[in-house]
C-alpha atoms as a PDB file:
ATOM      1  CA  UNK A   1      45.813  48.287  42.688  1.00  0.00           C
ATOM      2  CA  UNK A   2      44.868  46.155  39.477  1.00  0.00           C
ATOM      3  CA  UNK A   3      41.443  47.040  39.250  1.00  0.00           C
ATOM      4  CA  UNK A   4      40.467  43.587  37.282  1.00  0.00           C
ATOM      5  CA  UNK A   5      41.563  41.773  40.629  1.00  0.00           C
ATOM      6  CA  UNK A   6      39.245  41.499  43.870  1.00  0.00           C
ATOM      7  CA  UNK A   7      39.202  44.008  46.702  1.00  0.00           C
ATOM      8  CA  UNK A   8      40.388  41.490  49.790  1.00  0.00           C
ATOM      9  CA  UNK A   9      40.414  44.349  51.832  1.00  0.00           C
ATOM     10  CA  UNK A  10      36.542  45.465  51.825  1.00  0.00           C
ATOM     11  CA  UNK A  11      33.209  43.815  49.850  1.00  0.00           C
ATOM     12  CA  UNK A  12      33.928  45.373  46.890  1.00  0.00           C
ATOM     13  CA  UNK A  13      34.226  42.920  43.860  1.00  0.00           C
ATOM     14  CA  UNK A  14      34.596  42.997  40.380  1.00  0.00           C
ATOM     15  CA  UNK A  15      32.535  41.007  38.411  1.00  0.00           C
ATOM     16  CA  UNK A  16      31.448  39.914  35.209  1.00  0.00           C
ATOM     17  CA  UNK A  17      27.455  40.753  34.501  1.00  0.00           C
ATOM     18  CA  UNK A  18      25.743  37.731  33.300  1.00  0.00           C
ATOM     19  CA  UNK A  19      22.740  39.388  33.329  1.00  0.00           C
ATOM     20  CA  UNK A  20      20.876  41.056  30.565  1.00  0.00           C
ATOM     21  CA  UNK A  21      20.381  44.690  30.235  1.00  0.00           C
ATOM     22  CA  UNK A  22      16.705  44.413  31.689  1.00  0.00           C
ATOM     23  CA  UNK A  23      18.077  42.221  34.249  1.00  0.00           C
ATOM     24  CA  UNK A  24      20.636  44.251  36.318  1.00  0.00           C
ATOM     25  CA  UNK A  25      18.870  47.674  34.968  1.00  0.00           C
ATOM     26  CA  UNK A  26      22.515  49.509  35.291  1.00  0.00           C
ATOM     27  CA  UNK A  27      24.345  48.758  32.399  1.00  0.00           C
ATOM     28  CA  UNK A  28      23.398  52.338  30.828  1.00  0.00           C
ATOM     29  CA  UNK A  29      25.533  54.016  34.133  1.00  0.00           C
ATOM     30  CA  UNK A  30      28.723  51.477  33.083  1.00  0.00           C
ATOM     31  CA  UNK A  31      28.223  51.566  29.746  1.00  0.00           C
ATOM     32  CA  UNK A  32      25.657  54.511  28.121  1.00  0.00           C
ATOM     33  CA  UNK A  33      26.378  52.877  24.539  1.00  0.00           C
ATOM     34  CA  UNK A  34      24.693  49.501  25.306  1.00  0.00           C
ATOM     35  CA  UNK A  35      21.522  48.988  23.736  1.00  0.00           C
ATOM     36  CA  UNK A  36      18.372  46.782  25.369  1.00  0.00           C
ATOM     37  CA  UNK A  37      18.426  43.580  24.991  1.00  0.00           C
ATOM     38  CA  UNK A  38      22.042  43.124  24.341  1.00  0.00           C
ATOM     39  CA  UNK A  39      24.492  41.600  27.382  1.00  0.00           C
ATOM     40  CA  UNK A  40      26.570  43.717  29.135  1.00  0.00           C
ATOM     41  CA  UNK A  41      30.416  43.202  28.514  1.00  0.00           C
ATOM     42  CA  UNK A  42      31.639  45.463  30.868  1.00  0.00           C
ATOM     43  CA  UNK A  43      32.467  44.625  34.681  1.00  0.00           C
ATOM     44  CA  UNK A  44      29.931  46.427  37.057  1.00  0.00           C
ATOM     45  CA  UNK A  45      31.225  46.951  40.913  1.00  0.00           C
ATOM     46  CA  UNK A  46      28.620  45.646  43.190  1.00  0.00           C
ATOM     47  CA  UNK A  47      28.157  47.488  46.159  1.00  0.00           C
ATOM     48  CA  UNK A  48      27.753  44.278  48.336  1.00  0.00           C
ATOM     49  CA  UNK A  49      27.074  40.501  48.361  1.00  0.00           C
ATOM     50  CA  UNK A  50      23.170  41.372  48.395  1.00  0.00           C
ATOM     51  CA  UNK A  51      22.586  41.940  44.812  1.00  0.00           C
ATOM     52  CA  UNK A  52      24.482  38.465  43.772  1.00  0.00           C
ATOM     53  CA  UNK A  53      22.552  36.899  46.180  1.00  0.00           C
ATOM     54  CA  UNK A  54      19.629  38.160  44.807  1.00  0.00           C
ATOM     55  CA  UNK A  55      20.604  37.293  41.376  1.00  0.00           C
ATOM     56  CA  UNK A  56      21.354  33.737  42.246  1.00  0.00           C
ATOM     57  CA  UNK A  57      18.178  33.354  44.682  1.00  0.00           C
ATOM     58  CA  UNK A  58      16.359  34.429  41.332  1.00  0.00           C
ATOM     59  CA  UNK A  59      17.858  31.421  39.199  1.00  0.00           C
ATOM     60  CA  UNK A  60      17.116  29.115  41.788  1.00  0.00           C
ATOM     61  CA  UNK A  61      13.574  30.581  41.881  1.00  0.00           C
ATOM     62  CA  UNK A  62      13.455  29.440  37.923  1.00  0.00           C
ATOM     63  CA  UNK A  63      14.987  25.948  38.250  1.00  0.00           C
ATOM     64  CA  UNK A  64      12.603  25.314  40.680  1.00  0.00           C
ATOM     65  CA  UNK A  65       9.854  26.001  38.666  1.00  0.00           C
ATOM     66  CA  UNK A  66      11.481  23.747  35.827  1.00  0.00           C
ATOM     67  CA  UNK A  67      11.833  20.867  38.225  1.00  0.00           C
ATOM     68  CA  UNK A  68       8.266  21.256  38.807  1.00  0.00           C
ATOM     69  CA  UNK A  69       6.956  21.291  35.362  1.00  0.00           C
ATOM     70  CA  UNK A  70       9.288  18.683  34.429  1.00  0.00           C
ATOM     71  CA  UNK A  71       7.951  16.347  37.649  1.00  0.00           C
ATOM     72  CA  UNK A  72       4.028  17.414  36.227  1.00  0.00           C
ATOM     73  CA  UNK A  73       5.207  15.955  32.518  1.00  0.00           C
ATOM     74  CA  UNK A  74       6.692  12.485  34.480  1.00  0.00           C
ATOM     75  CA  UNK A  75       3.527  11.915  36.367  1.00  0.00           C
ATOM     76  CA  UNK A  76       1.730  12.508  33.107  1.00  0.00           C
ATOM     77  CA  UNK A  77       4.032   9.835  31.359  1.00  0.00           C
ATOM     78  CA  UNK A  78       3.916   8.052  34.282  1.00  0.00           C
ATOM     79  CA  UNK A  79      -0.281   7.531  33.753  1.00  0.00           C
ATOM     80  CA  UNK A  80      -0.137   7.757  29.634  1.00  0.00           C
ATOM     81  CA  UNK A  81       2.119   4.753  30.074  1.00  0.00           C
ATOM     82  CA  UNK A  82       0.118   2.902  33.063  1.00  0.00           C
ATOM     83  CA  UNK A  83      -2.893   3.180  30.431  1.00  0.00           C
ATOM     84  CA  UNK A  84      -1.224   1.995  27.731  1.00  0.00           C
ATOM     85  CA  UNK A  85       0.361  -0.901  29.172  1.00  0.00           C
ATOM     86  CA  UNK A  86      -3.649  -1.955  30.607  1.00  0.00           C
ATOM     87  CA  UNK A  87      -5.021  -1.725  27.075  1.00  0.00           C
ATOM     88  CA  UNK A  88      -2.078  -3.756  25.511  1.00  0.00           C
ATOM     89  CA  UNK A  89      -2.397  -6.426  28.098  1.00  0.00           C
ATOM     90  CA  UNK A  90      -6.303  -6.228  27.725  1.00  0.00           C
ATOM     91  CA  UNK A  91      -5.610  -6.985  23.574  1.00  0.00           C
ATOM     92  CA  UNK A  92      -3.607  -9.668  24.244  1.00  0.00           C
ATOM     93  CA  UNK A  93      -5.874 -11.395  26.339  1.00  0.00           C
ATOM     94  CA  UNK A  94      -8.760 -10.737  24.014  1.00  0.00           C
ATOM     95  CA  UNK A  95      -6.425 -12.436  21.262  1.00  0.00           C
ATOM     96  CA  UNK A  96      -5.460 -14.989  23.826  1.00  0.00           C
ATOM     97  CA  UNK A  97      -9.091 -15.646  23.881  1.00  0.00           C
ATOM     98  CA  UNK A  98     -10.395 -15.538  20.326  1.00  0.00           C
ATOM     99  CA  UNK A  99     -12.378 -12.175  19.446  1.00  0.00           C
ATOM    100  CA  UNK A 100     -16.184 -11.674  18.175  1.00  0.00           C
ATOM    101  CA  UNK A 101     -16.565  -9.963  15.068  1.00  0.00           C
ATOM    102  CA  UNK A 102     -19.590  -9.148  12.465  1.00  0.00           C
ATOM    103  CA  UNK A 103     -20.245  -8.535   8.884  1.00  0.00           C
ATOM    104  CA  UNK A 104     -22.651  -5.903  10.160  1.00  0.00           C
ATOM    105  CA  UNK A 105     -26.288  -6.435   8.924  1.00  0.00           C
ATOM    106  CA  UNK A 106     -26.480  -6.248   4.917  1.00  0.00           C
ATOM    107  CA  UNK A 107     -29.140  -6.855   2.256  1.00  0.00           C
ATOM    108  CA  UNK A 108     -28.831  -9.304  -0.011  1.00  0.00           C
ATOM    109  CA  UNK A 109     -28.710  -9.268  -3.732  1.00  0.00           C
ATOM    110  CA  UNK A 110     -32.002 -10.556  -5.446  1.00  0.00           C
ATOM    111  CA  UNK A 111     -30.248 -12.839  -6.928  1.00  0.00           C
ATOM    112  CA  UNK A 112     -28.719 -14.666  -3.760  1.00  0.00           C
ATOM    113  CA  UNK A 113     -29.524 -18.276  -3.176  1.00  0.00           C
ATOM    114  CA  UNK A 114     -26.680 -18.819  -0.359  1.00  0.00           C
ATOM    115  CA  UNK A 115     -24.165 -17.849   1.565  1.00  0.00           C
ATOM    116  CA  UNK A 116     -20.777 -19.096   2.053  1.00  0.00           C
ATOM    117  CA  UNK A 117     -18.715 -18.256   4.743  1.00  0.00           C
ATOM    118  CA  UNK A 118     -14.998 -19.342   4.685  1.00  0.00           C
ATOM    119  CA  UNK A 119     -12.314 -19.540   7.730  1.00  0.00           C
ATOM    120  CA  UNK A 120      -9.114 -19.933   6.717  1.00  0.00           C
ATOM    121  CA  UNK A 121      -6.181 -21.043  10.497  1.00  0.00           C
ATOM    122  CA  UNK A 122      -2.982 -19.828   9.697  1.00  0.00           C
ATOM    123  CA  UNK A 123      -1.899 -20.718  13.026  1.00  0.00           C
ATOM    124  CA  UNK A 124      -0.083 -23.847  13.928  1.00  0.00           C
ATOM    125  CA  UNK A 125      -2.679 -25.016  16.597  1.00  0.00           C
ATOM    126  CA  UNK A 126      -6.125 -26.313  15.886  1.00  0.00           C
ATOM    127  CA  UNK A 127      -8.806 -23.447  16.228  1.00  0.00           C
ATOM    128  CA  UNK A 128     -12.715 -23.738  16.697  1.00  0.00           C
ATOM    129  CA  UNK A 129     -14.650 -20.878  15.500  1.00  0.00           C
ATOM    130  CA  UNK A 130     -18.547 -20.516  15.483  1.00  0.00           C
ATOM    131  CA  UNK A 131     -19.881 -18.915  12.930  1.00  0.00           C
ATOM    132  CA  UNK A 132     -23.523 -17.779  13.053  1.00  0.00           C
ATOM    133  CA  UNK A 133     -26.229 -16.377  10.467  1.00  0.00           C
ATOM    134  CA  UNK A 134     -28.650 -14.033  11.987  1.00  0.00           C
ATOM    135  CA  UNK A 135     -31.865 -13.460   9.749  1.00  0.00           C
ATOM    136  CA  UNK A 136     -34.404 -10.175   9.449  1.00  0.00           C
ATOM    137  CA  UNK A 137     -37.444  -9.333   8.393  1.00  0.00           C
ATOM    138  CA  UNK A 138     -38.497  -6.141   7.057  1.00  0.00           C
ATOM    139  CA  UNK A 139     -39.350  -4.457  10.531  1.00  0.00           C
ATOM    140  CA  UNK A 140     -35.901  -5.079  11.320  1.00  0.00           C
ATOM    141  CA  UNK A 141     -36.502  -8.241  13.468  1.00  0.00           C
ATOM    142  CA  UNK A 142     -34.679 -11.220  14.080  1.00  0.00           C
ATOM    143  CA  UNK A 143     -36.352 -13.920  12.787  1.00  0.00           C
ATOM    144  CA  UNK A 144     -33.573 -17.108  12.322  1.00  0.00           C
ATOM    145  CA  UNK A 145     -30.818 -17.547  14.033  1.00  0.00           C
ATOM    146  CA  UNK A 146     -28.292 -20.247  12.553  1.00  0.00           C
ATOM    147  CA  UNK A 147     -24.834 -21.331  14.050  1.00  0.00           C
ATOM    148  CA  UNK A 148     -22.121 -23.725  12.939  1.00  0.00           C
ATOM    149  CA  UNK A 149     -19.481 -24.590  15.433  1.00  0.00           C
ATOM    150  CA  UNK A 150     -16.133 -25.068  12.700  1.00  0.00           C
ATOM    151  CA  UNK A 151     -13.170 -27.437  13.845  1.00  0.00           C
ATOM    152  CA  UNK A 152     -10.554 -26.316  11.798  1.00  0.00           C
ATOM    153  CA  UNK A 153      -6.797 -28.141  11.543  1.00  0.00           C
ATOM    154  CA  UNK A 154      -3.378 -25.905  11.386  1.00  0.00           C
ATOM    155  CA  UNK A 155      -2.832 -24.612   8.044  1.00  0.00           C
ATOM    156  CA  UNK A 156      -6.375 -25.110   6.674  1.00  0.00           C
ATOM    157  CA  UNK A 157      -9.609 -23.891   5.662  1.00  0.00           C
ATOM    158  CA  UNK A 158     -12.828 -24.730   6.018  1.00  0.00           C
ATOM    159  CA  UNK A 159     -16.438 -23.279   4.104  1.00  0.00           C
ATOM    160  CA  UNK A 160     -20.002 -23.404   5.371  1.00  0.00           C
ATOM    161  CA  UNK A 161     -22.933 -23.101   3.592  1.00  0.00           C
ATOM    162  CA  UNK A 162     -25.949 -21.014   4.992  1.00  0.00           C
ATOM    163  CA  UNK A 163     -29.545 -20.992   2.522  1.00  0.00           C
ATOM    164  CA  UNK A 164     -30.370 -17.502   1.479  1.00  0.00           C
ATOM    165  CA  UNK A 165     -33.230 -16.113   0.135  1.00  0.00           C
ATOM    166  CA  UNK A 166     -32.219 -12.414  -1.712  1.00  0.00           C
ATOM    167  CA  UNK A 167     -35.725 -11.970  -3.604  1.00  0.00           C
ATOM    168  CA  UNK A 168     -37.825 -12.430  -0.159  1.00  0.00           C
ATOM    169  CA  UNK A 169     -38.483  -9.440   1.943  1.00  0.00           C
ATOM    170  CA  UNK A 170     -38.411 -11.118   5.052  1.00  0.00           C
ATOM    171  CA  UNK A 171     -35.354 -13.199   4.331  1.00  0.00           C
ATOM    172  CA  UNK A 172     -33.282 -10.211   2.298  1.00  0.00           C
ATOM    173  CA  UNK A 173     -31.283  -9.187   5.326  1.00  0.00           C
ATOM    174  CA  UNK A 174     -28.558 -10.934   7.092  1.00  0.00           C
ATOM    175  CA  UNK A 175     -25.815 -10.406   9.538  1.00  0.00           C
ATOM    176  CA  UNK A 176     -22.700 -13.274  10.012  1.00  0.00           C
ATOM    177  CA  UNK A 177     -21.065 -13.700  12.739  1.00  0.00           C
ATOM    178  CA  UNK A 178     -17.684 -15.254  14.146  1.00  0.00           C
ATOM    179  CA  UNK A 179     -17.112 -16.081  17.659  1.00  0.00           C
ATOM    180  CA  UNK A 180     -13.745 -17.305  18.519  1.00  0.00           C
ATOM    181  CA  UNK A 181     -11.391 -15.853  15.795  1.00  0.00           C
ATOM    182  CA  UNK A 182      -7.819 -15.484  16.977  1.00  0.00           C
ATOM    183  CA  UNK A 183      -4.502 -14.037  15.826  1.00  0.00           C
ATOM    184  CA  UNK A 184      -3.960 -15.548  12.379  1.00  0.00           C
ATOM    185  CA  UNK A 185      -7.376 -16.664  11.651  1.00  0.00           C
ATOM    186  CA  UNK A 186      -9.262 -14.992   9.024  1.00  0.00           C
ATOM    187  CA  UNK A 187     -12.852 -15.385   8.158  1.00  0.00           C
ATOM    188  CA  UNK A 188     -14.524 -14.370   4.772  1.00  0.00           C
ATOM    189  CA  UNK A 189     -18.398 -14.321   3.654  1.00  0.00           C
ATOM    190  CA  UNK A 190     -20.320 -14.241  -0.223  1.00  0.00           C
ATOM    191  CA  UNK A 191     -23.193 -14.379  -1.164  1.00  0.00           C
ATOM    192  CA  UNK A 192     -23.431 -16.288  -4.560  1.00  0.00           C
ATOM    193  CA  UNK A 193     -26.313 -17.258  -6.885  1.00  0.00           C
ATOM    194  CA  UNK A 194     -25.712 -21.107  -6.915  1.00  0.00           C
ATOM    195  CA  UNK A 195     -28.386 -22.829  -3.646  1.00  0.00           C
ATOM    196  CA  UNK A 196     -26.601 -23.828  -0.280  1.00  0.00           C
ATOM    197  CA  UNK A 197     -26.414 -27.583  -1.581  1.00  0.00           C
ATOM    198  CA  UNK A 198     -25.004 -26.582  -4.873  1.00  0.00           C
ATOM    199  CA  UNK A 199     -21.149 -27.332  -4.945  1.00  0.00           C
ATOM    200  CA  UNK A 200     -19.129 -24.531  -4.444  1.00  0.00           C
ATOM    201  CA  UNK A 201     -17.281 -24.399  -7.514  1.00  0.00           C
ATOM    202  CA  UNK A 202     -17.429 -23.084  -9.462  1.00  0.00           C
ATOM    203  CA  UNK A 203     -19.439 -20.598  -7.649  1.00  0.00           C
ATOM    204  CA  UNK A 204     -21.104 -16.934  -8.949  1.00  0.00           C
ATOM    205  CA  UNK A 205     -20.883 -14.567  -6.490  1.00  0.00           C
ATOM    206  CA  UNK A 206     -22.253 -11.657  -5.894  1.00  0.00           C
ATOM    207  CA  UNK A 207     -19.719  -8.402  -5.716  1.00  0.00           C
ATOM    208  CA  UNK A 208     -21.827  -6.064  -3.576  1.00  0.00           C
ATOM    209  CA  UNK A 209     -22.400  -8.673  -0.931  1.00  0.00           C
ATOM    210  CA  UNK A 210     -18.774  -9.794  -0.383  1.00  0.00           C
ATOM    211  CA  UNK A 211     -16.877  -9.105   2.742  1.00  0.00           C
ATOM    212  CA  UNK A 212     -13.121  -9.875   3.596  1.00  0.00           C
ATOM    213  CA  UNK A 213     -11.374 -10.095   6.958  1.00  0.00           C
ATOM    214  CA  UNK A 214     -10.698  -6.319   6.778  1.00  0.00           C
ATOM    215  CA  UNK A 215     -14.102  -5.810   6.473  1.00  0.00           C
ATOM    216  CA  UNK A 216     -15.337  -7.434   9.600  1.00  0.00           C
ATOM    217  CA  UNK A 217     -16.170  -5.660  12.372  1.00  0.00           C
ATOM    218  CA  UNK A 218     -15.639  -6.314  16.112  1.00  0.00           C
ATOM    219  CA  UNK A 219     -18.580  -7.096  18.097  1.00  0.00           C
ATOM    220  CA  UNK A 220     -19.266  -4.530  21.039  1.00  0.00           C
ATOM    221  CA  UNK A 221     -21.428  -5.135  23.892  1.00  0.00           C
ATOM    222  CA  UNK A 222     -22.400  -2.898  25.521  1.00  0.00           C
ATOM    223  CA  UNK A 223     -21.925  -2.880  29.459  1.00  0.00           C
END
């Protein structure tokens, strides 16, 4: 009988080893040449059904533990996504809703007689925006507290002067605020020689005490 064919007539098969030569452990009685590690490409004569169905009980054994990792990575994408989707609709709604945002306290320049703080609406709607100048003394304390509420048209920009005082101790530090600025509105503050009456061009400004919209800060309060 053709040896390469099955054995209908008892459980005898032929077949061909998939396994590796740590796997089935055997390929050195069909083969003495093979060397570990390397697959066996000779046909090894089960004795019964039991070691195949070991063999294939074994890969099932290992796709099952896939499936299991792979369902721990989905429920981890399923959350990473969940999150992100809260924090993007959160943004939006804090755009939606015009955002806070600070210069962050600074010290004026001795030579400071005012401030200007400019809002420019690139938007096509009409945008309010409050803008507020917070003074401190030397301890650190509030000690003014100034707001402007700005009504600004589509495509426009609008400047408010706040009085400064850069040689007085008590008046030196400042902090500006904006309350209300939106997607596509951009604020900007200097501090310039020239008094808060003075026209404001042409204007000297002071370089260290210049902030752009980049350089604003978002307000955080705390809960």
């Amino acid at each position: 009988m053709d040896k390469n064919k099955s054995d209908k007539s008892g459980n005898n098969r032929y077949f061909w080893s998939e396994m590796s030569v740590n796997d089935c452990g055997k390929c050195d009685k069909c083969e003495p040449k093979c060397k570990k590690g390397k697959k066996c490409d000779k046909p090894y004569k089960y004795d019964n059904c039991d070691d195949i169905i070991k063999y294939i009980c074994r890969l099932l054994e290992e796709q099952k533990e896939s499936l299991k990792n792979t369902e721990k990575i989905l429920k981890l994408l399923t959350n990473g996504l969940a999150e992100i989707k809260t924090e993007i609709i959160q943004i939006l709604d804090t755009l939606a809703n015009g955002e806070d945002f600070t210069t962050g306290a600074f010290v004026l320049n001795e030579d400071a007689g005012s401030v200007l703080v400019n809002v420019l609406n690139r938007t096509a709607e009409e945008v309010e925006v409050t803008v507020t100048q917070i003074i401190f003394d030397s301890t650190g304390a509030i000690t003014g507290t100034t707001s402007q509420l700005l009504v600004i048209p589509p495509n426009t920009t609008t400047t408010v002067a706040f009085p400064a005082n850069g040689s007085d101790i008590d008046l030196a530090q400042v902090e500006i605020q904006f309350q209300g600025l939106v997607d596509g509105v951009y604020g900007w503050v200097g501090a310039r020689i020239e008094n808060e009456n003075d026209p404001l061009a042409p204007s000297i400004f002071v370089p260290s005490n210049i902030f752009t919209n980049q350089d604003l800060s978002p307000i955080v309060i705390a809960p």
